[in-house]
C-alpha atoms as a PDB file:
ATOM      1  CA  UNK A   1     -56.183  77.730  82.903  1.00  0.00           C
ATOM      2  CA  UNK A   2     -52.972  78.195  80.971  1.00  0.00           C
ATOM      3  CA  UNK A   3     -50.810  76.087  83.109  1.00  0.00           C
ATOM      4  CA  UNK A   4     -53.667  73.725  82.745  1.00  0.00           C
ATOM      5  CA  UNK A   5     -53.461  73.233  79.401  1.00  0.00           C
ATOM      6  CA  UNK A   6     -49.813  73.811  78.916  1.00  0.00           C
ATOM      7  CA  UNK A   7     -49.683  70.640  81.070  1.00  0.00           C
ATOM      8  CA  UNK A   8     -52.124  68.642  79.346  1.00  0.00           C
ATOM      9  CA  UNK A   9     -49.783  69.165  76.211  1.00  0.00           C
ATOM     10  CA  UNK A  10     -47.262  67.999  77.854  1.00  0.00           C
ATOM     11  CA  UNK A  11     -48.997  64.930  78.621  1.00  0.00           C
ATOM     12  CA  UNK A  12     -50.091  64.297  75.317  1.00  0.00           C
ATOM     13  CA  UNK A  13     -46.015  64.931  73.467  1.00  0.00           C
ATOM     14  CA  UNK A  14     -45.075  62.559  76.367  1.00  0.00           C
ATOM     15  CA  UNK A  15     -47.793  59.812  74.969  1.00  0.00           C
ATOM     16  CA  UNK A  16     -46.900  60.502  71.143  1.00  0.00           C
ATOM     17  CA  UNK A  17     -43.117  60.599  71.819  1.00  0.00           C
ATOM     18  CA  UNK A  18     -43.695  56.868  73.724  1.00  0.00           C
ATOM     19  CA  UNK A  19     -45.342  55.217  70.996  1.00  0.00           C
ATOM     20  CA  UNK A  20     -43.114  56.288  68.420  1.00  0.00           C
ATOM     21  CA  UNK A  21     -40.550  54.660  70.373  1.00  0.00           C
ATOM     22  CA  UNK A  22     -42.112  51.269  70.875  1.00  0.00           C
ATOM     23  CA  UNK A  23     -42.448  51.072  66.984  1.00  0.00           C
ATOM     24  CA  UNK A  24     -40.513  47.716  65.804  1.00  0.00           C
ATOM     25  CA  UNK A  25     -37.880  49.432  63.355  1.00  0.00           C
ATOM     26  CA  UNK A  26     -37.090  46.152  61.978  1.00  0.00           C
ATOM     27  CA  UNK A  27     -40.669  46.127  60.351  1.00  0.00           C
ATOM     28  CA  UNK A  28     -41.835  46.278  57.060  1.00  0.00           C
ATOM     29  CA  UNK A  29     -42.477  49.975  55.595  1.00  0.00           C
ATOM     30  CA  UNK A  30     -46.062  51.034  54.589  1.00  0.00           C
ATOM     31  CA  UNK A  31     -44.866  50.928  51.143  1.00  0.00           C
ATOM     32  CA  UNK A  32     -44.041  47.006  51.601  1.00  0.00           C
ATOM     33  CA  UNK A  33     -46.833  45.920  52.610  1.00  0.00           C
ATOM     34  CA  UNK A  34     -49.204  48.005  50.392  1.00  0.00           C
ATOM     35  CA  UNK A  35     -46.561  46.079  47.556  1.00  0.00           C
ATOM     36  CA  UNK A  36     -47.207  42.806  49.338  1.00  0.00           C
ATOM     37  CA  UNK A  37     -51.445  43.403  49.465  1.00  0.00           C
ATOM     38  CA  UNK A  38     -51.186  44.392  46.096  1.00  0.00           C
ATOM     39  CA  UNK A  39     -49.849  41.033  44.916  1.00  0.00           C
ATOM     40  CA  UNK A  40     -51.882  39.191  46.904  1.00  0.00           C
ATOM     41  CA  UNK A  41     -55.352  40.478  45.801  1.00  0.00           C
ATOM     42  CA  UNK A  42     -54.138  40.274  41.906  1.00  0.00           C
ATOM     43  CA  UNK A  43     -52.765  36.727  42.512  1.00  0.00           C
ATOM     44  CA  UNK A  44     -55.199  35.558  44.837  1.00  0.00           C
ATOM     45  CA  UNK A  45     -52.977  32.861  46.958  1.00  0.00           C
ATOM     46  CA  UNK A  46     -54.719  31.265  49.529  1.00  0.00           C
ATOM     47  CA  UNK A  47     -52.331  30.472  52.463  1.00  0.00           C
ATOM     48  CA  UNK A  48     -48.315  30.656  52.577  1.00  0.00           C
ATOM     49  CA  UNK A  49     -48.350  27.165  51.445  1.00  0.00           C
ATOM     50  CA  UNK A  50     -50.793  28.020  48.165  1.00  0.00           C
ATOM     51  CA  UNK A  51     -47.833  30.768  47.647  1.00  0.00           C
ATOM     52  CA  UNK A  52     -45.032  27.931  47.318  1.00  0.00           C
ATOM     53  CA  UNK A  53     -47.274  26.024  45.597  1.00  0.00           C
ATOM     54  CA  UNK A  54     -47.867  28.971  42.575  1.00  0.00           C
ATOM     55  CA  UNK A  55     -43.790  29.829  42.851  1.00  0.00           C
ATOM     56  CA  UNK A  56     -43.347  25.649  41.703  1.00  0.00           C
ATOM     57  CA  UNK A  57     -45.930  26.478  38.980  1.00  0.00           C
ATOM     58  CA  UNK A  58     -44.585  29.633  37.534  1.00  0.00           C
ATOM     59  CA  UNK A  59     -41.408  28.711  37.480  1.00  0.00           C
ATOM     60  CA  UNK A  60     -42.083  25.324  35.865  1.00  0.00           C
ATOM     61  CA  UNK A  61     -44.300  27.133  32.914  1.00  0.00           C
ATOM     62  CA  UNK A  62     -41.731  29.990  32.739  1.00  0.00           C
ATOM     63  CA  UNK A  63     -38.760  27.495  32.106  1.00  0.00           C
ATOM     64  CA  UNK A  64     -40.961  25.672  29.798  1.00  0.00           C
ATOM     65  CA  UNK A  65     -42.159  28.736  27.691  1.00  0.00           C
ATOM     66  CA  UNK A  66     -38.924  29.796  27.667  1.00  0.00           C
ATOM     67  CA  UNK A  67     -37.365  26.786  26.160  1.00  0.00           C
ATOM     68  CA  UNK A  68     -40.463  26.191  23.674  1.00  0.00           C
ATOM     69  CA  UNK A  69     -39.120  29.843  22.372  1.00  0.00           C
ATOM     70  CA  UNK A  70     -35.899  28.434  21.508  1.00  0.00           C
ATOM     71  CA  UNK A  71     -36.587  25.252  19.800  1.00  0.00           C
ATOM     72  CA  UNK A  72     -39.282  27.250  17.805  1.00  0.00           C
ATOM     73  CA  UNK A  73     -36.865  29.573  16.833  1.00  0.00           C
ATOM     74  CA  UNK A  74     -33.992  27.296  15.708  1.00  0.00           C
ATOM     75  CA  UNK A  75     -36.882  24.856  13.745  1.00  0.00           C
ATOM     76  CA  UNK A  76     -38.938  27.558  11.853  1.00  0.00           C
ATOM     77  CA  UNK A  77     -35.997  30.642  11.310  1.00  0.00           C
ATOM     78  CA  UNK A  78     -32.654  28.815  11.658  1.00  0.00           C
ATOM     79  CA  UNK A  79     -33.644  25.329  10.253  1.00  0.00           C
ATOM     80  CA  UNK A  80     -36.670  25.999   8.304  1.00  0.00           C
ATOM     81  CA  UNK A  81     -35.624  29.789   7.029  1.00  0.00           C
ATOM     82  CA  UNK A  82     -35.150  28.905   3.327  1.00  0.00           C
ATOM     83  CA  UNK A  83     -37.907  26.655   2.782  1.00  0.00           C
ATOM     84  CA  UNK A  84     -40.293  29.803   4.389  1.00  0.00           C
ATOM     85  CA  UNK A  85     -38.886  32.148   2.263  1.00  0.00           C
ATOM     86  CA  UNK A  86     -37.065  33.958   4.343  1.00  0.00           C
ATOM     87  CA  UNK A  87     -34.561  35.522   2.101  1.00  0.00           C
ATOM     88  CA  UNK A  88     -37.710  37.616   0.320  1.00  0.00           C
ATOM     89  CA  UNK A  89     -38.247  39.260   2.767  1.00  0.00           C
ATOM     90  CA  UNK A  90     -37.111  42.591   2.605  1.00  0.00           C
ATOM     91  CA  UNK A  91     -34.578  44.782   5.330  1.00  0.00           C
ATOM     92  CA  UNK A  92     -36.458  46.570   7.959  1.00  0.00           C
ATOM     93  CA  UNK A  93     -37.396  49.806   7.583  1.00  0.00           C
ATOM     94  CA  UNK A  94     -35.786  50.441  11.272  1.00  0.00           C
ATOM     95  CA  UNK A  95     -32.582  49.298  11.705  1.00  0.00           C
ATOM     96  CA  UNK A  96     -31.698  47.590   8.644  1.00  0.00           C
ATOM     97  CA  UNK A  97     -32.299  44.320  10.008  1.00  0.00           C
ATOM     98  CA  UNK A  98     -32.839  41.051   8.333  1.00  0.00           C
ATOM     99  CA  UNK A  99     -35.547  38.717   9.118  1.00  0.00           C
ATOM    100  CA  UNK A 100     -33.181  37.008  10.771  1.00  0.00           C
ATOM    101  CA  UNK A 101     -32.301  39.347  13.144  1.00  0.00           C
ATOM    102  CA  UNK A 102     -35.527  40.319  13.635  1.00  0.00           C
ATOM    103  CA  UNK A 103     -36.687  37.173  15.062  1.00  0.00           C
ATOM    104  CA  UNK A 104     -34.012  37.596  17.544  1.00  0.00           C
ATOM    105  CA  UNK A 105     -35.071  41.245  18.275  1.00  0.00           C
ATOM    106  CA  UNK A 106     -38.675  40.858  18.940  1.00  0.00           C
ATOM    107  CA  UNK A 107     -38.558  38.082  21.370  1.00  0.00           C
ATOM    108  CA  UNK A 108     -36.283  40.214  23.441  1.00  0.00           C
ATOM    109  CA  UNK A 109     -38.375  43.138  22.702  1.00  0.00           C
ATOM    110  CA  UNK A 110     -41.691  41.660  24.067  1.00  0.00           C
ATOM    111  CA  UNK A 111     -39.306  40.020  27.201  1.00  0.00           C
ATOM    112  CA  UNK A 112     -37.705  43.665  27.883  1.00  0.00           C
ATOM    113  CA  UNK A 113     -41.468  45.105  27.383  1.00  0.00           C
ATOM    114  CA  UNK A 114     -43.422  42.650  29.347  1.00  0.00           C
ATOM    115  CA  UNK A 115     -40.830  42.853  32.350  1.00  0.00           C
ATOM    116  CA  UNK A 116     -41.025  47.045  32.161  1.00  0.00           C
ATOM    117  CA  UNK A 117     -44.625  47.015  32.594  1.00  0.00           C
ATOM    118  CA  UNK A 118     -45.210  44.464  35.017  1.00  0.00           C
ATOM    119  CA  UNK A 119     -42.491  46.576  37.357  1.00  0.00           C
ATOM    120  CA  UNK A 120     -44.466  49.989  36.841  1.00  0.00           C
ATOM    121  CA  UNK A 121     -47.636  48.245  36.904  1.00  0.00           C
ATOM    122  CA  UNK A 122     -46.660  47.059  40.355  1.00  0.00           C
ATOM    123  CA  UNK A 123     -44.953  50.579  41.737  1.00  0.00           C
ATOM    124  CA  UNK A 124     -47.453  52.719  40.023  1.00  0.00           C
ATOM    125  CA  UNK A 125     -44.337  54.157  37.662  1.00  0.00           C
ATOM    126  CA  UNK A 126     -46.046  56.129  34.535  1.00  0.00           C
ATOM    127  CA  UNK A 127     -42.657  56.244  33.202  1.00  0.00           C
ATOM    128  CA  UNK A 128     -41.817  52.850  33.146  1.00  0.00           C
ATOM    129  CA  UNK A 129     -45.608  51.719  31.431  1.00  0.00           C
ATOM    130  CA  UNK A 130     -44.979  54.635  29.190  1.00  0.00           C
ATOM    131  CA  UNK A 131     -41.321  52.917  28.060  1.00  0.00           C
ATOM    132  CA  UNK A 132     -43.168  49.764  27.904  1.00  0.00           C
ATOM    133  CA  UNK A 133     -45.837  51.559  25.678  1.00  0.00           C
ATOM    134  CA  UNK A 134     -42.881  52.284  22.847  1.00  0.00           C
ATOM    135  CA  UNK A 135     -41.073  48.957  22.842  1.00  0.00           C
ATOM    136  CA  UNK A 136     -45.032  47.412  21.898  1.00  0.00           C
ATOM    137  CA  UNK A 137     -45.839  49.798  18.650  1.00  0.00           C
ATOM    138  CA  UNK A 138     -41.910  48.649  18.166  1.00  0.00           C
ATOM    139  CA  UNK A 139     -42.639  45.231  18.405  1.00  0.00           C
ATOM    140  CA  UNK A 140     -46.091  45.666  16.066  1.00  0.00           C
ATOM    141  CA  UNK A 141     -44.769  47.587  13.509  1.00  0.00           C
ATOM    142  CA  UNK A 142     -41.559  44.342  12.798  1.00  0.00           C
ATOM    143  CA  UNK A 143     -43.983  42.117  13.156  1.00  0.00           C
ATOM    144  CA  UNK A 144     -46.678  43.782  10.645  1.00  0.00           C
ATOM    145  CA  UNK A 145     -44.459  45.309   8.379  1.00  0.00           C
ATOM    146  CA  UNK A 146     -43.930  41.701   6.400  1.00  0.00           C
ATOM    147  CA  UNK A 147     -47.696  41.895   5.511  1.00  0.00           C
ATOM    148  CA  UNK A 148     -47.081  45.549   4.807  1.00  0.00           C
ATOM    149  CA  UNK A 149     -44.375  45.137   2.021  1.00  0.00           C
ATOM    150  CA  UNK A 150     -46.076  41.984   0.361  1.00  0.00           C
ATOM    151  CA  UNK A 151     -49.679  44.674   0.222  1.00  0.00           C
ATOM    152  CA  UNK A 152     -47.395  47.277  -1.169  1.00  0.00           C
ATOM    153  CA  UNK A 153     -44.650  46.154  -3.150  1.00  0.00           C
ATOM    154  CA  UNK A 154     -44.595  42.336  -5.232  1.00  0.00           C
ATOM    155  CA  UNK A 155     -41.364  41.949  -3.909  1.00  0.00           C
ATOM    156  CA  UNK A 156     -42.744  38.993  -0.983  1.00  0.00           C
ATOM    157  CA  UNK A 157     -45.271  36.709  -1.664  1.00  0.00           C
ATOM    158  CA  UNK A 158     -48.406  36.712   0.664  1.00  0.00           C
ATOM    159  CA  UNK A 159     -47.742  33.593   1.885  1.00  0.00           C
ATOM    160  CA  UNK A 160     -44.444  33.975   3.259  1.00  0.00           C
ATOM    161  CA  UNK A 161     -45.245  37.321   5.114  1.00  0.00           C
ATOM    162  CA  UNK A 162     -47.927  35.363   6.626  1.00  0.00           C
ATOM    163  CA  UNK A 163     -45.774  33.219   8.059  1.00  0.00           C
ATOM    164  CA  UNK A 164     -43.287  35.520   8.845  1.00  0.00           C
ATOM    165  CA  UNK A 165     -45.461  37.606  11.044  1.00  0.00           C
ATOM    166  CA  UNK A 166     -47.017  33.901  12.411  1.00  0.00           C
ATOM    167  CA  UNK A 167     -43.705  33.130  13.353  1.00  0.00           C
ATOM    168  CA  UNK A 168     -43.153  36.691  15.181  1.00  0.00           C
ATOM    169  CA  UNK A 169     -46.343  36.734  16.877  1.00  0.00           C
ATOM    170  CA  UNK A 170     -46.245  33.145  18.508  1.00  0.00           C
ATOM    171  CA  UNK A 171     -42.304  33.973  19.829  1.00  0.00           C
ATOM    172  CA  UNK A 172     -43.223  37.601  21.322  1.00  0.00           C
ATOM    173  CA  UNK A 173     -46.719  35.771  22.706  1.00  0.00           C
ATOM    174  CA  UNK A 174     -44.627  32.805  24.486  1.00  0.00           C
ATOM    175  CA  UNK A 175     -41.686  35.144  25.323  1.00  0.00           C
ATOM    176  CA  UNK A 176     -43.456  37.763  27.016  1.00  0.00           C
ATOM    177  CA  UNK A 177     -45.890  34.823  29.078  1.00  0.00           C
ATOM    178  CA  UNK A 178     -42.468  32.940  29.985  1.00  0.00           C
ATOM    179  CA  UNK A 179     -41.439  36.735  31.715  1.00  0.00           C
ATOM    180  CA  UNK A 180     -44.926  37.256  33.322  1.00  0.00           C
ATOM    181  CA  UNK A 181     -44.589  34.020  34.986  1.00  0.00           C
ATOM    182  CA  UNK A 182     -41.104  34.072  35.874  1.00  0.00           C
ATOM    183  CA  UNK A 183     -41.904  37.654  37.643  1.00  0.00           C
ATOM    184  CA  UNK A 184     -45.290  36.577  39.100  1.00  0.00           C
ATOM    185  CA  UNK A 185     -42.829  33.847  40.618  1.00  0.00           C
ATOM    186  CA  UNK A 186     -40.192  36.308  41.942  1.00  0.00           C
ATOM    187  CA  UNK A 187     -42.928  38.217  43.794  1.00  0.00           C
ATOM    188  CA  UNK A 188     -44.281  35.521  45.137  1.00  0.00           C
ATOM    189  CA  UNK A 189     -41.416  34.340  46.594  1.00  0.00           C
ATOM    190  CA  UNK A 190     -40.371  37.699  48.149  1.00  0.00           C
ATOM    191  CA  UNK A 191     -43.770  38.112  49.629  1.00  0.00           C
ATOM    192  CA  UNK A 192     -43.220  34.798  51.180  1.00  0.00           C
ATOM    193  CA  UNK A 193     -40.045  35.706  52.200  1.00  0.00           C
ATOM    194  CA  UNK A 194     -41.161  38.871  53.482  1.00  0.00           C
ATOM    195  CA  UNK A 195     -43.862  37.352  55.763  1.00  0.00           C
ATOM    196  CA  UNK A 196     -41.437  34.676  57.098  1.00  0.00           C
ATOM    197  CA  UNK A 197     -38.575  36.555  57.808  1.00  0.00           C
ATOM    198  CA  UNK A 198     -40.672  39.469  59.765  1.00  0.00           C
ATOM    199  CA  UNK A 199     -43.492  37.871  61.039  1.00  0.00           C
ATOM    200  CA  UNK A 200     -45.891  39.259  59.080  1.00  0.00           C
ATOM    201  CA  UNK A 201     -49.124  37.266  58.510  1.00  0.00           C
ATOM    202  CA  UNK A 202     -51.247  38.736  55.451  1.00  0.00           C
ATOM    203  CA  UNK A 203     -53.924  35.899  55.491  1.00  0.00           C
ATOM    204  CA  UNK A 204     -56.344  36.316  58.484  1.00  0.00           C
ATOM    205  CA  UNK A 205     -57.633  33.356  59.443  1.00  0.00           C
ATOM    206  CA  UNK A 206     -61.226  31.837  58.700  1.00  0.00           C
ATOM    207  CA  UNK A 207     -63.607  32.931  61.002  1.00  0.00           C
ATOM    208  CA  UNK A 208     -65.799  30.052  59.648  1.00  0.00           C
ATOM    209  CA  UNK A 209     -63.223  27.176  61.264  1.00  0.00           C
ATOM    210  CA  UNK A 210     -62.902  29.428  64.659  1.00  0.00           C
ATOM    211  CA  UNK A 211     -66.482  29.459  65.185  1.00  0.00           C
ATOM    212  CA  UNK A 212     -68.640  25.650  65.482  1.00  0.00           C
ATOM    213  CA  UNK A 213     -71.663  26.545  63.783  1.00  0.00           C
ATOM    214  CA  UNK A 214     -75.194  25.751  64.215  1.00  0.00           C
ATOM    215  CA  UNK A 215     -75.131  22.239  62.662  1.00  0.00           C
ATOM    216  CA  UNK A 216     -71.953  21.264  64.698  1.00  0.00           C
ATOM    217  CA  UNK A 217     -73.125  21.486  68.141  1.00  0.00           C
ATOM    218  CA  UNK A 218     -74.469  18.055  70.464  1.00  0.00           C
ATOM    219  CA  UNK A 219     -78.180  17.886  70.524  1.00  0.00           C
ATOM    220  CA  UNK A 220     -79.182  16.635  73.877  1.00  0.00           C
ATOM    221  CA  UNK A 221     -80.662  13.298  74.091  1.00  0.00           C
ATOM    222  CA  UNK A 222     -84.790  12.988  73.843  1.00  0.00           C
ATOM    223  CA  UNK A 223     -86.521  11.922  76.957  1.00  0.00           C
END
């Protein structure tokens, strides 16, 4: 009975040690493709060639975002800074920064946030959202604290801490979109990549086109 089972063991390491050695090493890890899934189902592409088709889009509303940033910023701070009033307002309370220097800051803020919380939202990294977390009340507390001064102090007129923070909100808003598009794009393209370069085929096909269904089949002919 020993020997029996002893050999049946033996049988069975022999199986396990075979199949581990057929395994394609070249493949992508578990952790890829759970990555991979994970884009797909929050993305929702249809085929491969919906996939190129949303890595053309993002890119093009990225760029554009992107750009629309800059021209607002040299128009309403660089351009338009005296005639807003820009020179009432107050140094930060962080940093000692100007207004000025503060609409440069916060754009990169919300870019540096957005793109730190997309990457841990993706890898499941707590410390990453948690970083991502802290540059936000950052990024709140320059943009409020132009309505804070002209509620505390008569320093700034209401008025031009309203537009101040306008003008903060709209370039941290299109900022941080232009960096969730450009990264939607990036993964996109590596899933695409990914799939073409290892064979891997994450879109099963439609059992509705494999299979004619009851309306497509010949009726015979009457009589």
């Amino acid at each position: 009975m020993v020997m029996g089972e002893q050999g049946l063991d033996d049988l069975q390491n022999q199986h396990v040690g075979t199949i581990q050695q057929t395994e394609n090493p070249e493949g992508p890890t578990s952790e890829s493709l759970e990555l991979m899934e994970s884009i797909i189902q929050r993305l929702q592409p249809k085929d491969r060639h919906h996939i190129r088709e949303m890595i053309s889009f993002r890119g093009l509303v990225s760029g554009s975002l992107a750009s629309m940033t800059a021209v607002f910023w040299w128009i309403s701070v660089d351009k338009g800074g005296d005639s807003l009033g820009d020179v009432e307002i107050p140094v930060s309370l962080i940093g000692g920064f100007t207004f000025r220097e503060i609409s440069i800051i916060v754009p990169l803020l919300a870019l540096a946030a957005t793109f730190i919380m997309s990457v841990g939202r993706e890898t499941g990294n707590a410390i990453m959202n948690n970083i991502g977390g802290i540059l936000i009340v950052i990024i709140l507390f320059y943009i409020l604290e132009p309505l804070g001064n002209a509620i505390m102090g008569p320093e700034i007129a209401t008025q031009v801490a309203v537009f101040a923070s306008g003008r903060l909100v709209a370039m941290a808003l299109m900022l941080g979109m232009a960096t969730t598009f450009f990264w939607d794009a990036i993964l996109l393209q590596w899933v695409r990549s990914t799939m073409m370069n290892l064979g891997v085929d994450l879109f099963p096909p439609d059992s509705n086109q494999e299979l004619p269904s009851a309306t497509d089949e010949v009726l015979p002919p009457l009589g």
